[in-house]
Each structure stands twice: as C-alpha cells, then as structure tokens.
Protein backbone atom coordinates (compact mmCIF):
# COMPACT_ATOMS: atom_id res chain seq x y z
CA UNK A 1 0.28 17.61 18.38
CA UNK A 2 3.11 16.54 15.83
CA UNK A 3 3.16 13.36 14.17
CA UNK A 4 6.64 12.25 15.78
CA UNK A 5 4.77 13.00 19.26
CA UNK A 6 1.50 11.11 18.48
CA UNK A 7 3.72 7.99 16.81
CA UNK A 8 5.57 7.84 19.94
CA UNK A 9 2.09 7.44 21.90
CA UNK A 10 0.82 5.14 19.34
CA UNK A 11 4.31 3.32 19.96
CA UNK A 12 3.49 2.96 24.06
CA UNK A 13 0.09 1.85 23.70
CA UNK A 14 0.74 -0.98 20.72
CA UNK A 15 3.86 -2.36 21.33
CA UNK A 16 4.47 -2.15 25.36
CA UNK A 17 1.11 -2.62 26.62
CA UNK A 18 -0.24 -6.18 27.14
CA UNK A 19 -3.04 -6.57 24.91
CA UNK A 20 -5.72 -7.32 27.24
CA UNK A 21 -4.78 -3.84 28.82
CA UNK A 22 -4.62 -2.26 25.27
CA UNK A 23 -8.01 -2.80 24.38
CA UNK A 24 -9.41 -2.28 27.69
CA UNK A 25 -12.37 0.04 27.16
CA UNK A 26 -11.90 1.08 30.98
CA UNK A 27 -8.12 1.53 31.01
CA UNK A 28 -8.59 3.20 27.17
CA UNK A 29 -11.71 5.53 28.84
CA UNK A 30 -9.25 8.27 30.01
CA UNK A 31 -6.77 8.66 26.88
CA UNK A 32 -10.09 8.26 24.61
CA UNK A 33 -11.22 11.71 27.05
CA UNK A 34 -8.57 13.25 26.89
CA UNK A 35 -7.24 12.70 23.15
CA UNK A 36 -10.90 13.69 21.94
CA UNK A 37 -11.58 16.49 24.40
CA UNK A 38 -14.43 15.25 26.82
CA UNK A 39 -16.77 15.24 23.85
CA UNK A 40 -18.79 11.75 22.05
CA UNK A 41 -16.53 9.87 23.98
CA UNK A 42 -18.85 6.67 24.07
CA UNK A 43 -19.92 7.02 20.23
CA UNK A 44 -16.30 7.40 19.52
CA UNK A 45 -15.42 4.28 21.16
CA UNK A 46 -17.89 2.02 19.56
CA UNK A 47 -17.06 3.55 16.14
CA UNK A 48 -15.39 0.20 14.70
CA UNK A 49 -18.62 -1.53 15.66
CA UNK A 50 -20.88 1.18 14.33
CA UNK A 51 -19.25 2.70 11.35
CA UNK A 52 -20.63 -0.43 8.44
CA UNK A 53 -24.24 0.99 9.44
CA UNK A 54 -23.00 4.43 8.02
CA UNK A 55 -24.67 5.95 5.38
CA UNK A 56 -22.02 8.16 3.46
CA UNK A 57 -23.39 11.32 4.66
CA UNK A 58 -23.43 9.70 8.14
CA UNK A 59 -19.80 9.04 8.06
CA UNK A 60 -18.99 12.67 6.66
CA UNK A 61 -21.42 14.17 9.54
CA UNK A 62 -19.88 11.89 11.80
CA UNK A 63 -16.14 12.96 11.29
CA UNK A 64 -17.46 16.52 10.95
CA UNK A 65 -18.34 16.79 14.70
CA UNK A 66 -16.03 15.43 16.50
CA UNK A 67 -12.19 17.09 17.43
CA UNK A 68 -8.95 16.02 19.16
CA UNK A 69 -5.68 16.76 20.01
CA UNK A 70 -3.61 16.85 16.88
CA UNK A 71 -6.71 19.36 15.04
CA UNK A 72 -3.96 22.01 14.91
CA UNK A 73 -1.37 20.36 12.75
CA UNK A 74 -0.85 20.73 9.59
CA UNK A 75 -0.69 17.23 8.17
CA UNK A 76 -0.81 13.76 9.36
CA UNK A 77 2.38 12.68 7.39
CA UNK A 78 5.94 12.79 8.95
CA UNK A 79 8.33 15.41 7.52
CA UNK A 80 10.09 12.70 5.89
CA UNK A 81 7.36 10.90 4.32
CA UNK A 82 6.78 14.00 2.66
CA UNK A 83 10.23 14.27 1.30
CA UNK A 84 10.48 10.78 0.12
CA UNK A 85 6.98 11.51 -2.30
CA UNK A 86 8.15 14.47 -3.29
CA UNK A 87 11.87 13.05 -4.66
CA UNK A 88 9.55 9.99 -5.89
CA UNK A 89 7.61 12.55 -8.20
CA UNK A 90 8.49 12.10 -12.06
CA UNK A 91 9.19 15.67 -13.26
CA UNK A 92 8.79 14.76 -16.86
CA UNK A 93 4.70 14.08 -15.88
CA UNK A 94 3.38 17.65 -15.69
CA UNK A 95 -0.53 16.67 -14.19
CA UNK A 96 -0.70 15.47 -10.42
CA UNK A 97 -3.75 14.55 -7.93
CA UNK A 98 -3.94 14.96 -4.22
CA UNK A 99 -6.96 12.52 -3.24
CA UNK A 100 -7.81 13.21 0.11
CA UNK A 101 -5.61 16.44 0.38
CA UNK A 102 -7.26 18.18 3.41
CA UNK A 103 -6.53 21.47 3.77
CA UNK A 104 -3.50 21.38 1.09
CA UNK A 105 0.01 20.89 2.76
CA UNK A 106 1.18 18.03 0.72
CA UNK A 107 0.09 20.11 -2.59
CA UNK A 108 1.53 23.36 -1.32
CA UNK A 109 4.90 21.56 -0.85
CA UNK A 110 4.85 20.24 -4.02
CA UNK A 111 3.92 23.90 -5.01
CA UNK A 112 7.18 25.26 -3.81
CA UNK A 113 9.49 22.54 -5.14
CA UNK A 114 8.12 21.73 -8.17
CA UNK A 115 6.17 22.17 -11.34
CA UNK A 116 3.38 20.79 -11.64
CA UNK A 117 -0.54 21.33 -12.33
CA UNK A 118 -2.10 20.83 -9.54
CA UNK A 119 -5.42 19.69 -8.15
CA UNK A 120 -6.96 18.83 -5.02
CA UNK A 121 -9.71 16.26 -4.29
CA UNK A 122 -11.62 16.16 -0.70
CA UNK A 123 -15.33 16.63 0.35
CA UNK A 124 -15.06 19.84 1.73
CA UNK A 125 -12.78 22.73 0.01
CA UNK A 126 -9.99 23.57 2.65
CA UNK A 127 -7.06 24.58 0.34
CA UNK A 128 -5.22 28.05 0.80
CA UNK A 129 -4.01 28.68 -2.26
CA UNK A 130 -6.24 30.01 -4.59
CA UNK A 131 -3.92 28.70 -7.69
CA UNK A 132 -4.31 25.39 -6.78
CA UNK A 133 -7.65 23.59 -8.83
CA UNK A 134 -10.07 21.81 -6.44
CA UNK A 135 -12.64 19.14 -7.33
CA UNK A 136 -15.32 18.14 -4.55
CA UNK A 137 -15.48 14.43 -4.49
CA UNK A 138 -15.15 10.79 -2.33
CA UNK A 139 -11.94 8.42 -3.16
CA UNK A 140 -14.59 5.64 -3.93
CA UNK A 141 -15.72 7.83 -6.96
CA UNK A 142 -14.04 10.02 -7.86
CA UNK A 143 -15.46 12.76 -10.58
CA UNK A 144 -12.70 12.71 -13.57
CA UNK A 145 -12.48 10.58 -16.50
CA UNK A 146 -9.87 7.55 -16.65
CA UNK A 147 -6.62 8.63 -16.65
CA UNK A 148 -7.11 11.98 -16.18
CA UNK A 149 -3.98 12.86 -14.18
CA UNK A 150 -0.38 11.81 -15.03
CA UNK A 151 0.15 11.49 -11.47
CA UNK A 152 -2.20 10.46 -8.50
CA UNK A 153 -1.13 10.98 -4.64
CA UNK A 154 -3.31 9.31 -1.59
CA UNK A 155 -1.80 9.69 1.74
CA UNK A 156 -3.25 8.78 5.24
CA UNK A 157 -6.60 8.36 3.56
CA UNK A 158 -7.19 4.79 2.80
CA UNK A 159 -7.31 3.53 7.04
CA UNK A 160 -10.48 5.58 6.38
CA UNK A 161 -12.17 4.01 3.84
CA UNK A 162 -14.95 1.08 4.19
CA UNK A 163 -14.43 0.29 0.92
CA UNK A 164 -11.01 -0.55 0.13
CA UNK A 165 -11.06 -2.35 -2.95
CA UNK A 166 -13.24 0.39 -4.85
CA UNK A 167 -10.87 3.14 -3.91
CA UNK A 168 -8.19 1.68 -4.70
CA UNK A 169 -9.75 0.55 -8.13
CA UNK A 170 -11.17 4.57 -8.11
CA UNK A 171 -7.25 5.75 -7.73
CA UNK A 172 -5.84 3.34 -10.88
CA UNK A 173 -8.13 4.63 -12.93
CA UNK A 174 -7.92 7.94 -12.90
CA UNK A 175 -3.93 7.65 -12.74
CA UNK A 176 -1.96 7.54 -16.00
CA UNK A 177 1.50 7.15 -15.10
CA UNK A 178 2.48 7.42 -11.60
CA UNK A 179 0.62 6.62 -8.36
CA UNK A 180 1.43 7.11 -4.39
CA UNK A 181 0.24 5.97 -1.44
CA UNK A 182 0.83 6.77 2.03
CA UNK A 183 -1.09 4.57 4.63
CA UNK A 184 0.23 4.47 7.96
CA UNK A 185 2.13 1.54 9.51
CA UNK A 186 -0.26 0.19 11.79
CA UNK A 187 -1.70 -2.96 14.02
CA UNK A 188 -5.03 -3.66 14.37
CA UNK A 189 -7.02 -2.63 18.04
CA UNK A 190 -10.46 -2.26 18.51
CA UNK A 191 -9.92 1.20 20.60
CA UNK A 192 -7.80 3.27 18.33
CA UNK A 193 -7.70 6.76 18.75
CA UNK A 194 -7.44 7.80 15.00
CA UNK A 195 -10.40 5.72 14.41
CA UNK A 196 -8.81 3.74 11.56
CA UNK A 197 -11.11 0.64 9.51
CA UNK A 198 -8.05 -0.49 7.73
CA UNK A 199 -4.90 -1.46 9.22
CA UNK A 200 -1.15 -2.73 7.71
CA UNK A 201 1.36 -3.46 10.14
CA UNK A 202 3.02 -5.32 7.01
CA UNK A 203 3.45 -3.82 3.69
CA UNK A 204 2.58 -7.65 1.65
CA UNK A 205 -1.25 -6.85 2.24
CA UNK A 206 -1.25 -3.38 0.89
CA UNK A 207 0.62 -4.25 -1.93
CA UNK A 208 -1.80 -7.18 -2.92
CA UNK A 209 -4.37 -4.77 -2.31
CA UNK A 210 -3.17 -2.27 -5.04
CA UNK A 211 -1.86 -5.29 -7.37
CA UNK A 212 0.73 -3.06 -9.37
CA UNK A 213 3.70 -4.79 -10.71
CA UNK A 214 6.76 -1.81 -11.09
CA UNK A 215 6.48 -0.12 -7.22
CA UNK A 216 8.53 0.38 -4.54
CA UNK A 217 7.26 0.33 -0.26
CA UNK A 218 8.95 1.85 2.40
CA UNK A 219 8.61 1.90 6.14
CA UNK A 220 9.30 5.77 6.81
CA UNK A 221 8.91 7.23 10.08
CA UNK A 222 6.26 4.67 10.65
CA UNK A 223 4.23 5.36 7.44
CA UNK A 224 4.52 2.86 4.16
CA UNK A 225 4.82 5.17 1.57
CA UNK A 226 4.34 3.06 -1.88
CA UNK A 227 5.46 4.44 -5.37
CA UNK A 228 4.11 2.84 -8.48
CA UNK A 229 4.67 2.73 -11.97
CA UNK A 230 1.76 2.19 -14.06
CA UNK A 231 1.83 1.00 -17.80
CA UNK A 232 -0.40 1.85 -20.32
C-alpha cells in the first residue's frame, strides 16, 4: 500500500475520530486484523506496553515475524520527501550513510542522481545492488569510527528506537559534515498500526532532540524531513 494511501488512513483515524473511539482496543480490533493480516494480533496491540521489556534480539525477532499491508512497497517515505533529501545533499561531500536503509531505495536513488560513495547500515543485508557497501549494525551503535562519513541519512527509523537520545548521539558522531533525518509527522495513540515508540506531531521536540544549530525542518507530505549542518 503507498504511503499517500496509508497517510490518508492515518489522517481518518487521528484527526476525525474522537479520541475515546481512536484508542478503542475494540473499535481498533478489526483495522489492527486486517492491517496485520489475522496474525499476533493481541501481541501486536499491547506492543507499546510490552516493547521496554525487549531484549534487543527480542525486538529484532519481534519485528521479524510479523507482516502487514504496506510489506510490498518499496519505502516508507513519500516521493517528495525523497526529492527534498536528495536536492538537500551537498555534492562537494563525496562519503554518505543510509542508517536504517532497508532494502536500499533511498541509496539506489541517490545512486542514479548522484555521485556519491555509498553505504548502507541495517541489521539484516537487503540491498540490491551489489555496488553499494553494506555494514551490519543497530543506530544505537553503530560500527564506524567518529566521523566516518561526510554525510549521514536516517529516515523513518528513529519512531523505532527505545533509545532516542543514544541514536541520535550514535548519528552525530559518525557524521562529519552533513546529517538528515526523516521521522514522520505524527501524534501520539496507544493503538498505532506502525507500531511507533516515538512520536512528533511538532517539529520543536525533534529539533531539541538532535540539538544542531545550522538546520532546516520541513513538514513534507506529512514527514519532517530535517537537514543539518554540522561544524567541525
């Protein structure tokens, strides 16, 4: 399912449902069925109370097993998110990260347009192009040296993460010059089908979060997509 489909669901259920509807488990029972395919329905649902007991390899396992609707597509970015980071990107910086990358769409569209040395950072290796460098690794520590890349990309990874402030620190460091975030533009509910931990539905706490000085954020398509300078 596309991103403009699922932000237009994500639009009906947040903003035009009462609240006390909106995180009704019984009125949420169906979509949660549905959107996750008759399967862990009930673990699903109480993954916002369970997911602090996780053990890493818990929380890999656990995303691991379960599937949904929008499996199939090819990123969880709108198509203009995509072209906002990749006009952001400073061509005289010639190293660039993908933390989180998934299965490589952002990178391979960077591949096309521009030129840059590449590398991909996620637990499991799903990239398709062979010429692309892949590093297995977790956002909260990741396996390079400080400032190993000129430029470091995170998008739609960071609603994942239990802990925020080390990734973020994680991302900084290895950064040299240039780093971008994508997190999606979001309010908090307990029943949330993309089973989010983090939520912004205003760019201030984001930006505090990172604590950069030279950066830009942008609502785009419903994602904040946040470009930062960083000094030596």
């Amino acid at each position: 399912m596309k991103r403009e489909y699922t932000n237009l669901v994500r639009f009906f259920l947040d903003e035009l449902l009462p609240p006390i509807l909106r995180d009704n488990k019984y009125f949420m029972y169906p979509i949660f069925y549905y959107w996750f395919k008759g399967k862990y329905i009930s673990e699903i649902m109480q993954f916002k109370k369970n997911v602090y007991s996780y053990t890493p390899e818990e929380y890999s396992d656990f995303y691991k097993k379960i599937s949904n609707r929008a499996d199939d597509r090819p990123t969880d970015m709108n198509r203009e998110s995509v072209e906002h980071i990749i006009r952001s990107l400073d061509e005289s910086l010639s190293t660039l990260l993908d933390v989180g990358c998934g299965r490589g769409y952002l990178l391979s569209e960077i591949r096309e347009k521009k030129n840059f040395d590449l590398t991909g950072c996620e637990i499991h290796n799903g990239l398709k192009h062979a010429d692309i460098k892949f590093q297995s690794g977790f956002v909260e520590n990741l396996p390079f040296p400080d400032k190993s890349f000129d430029i470091v990309v995170c998008t739609h990874t960071l609603e994942h993460i239990l802990d925020l402030k080390k990734a973020i620190h994680e991302l900084k460091r290895v950064a040299k010059k240039q780093l971008i975030i994508v997190t999606p533009r979001q309010k908090y509910y307990y029943y949330t089908l993309d089973l989010h931990v983090n939520f912004f539905p205003i760019a201030e706490p984001l930006c505090q979060q990172i604590g950069l000085v030279d950066f830009t954020c942008k609502d785009i398509g419903g994602d904040w997509v946040y470009v930062a300078k960083l000094t030596d």
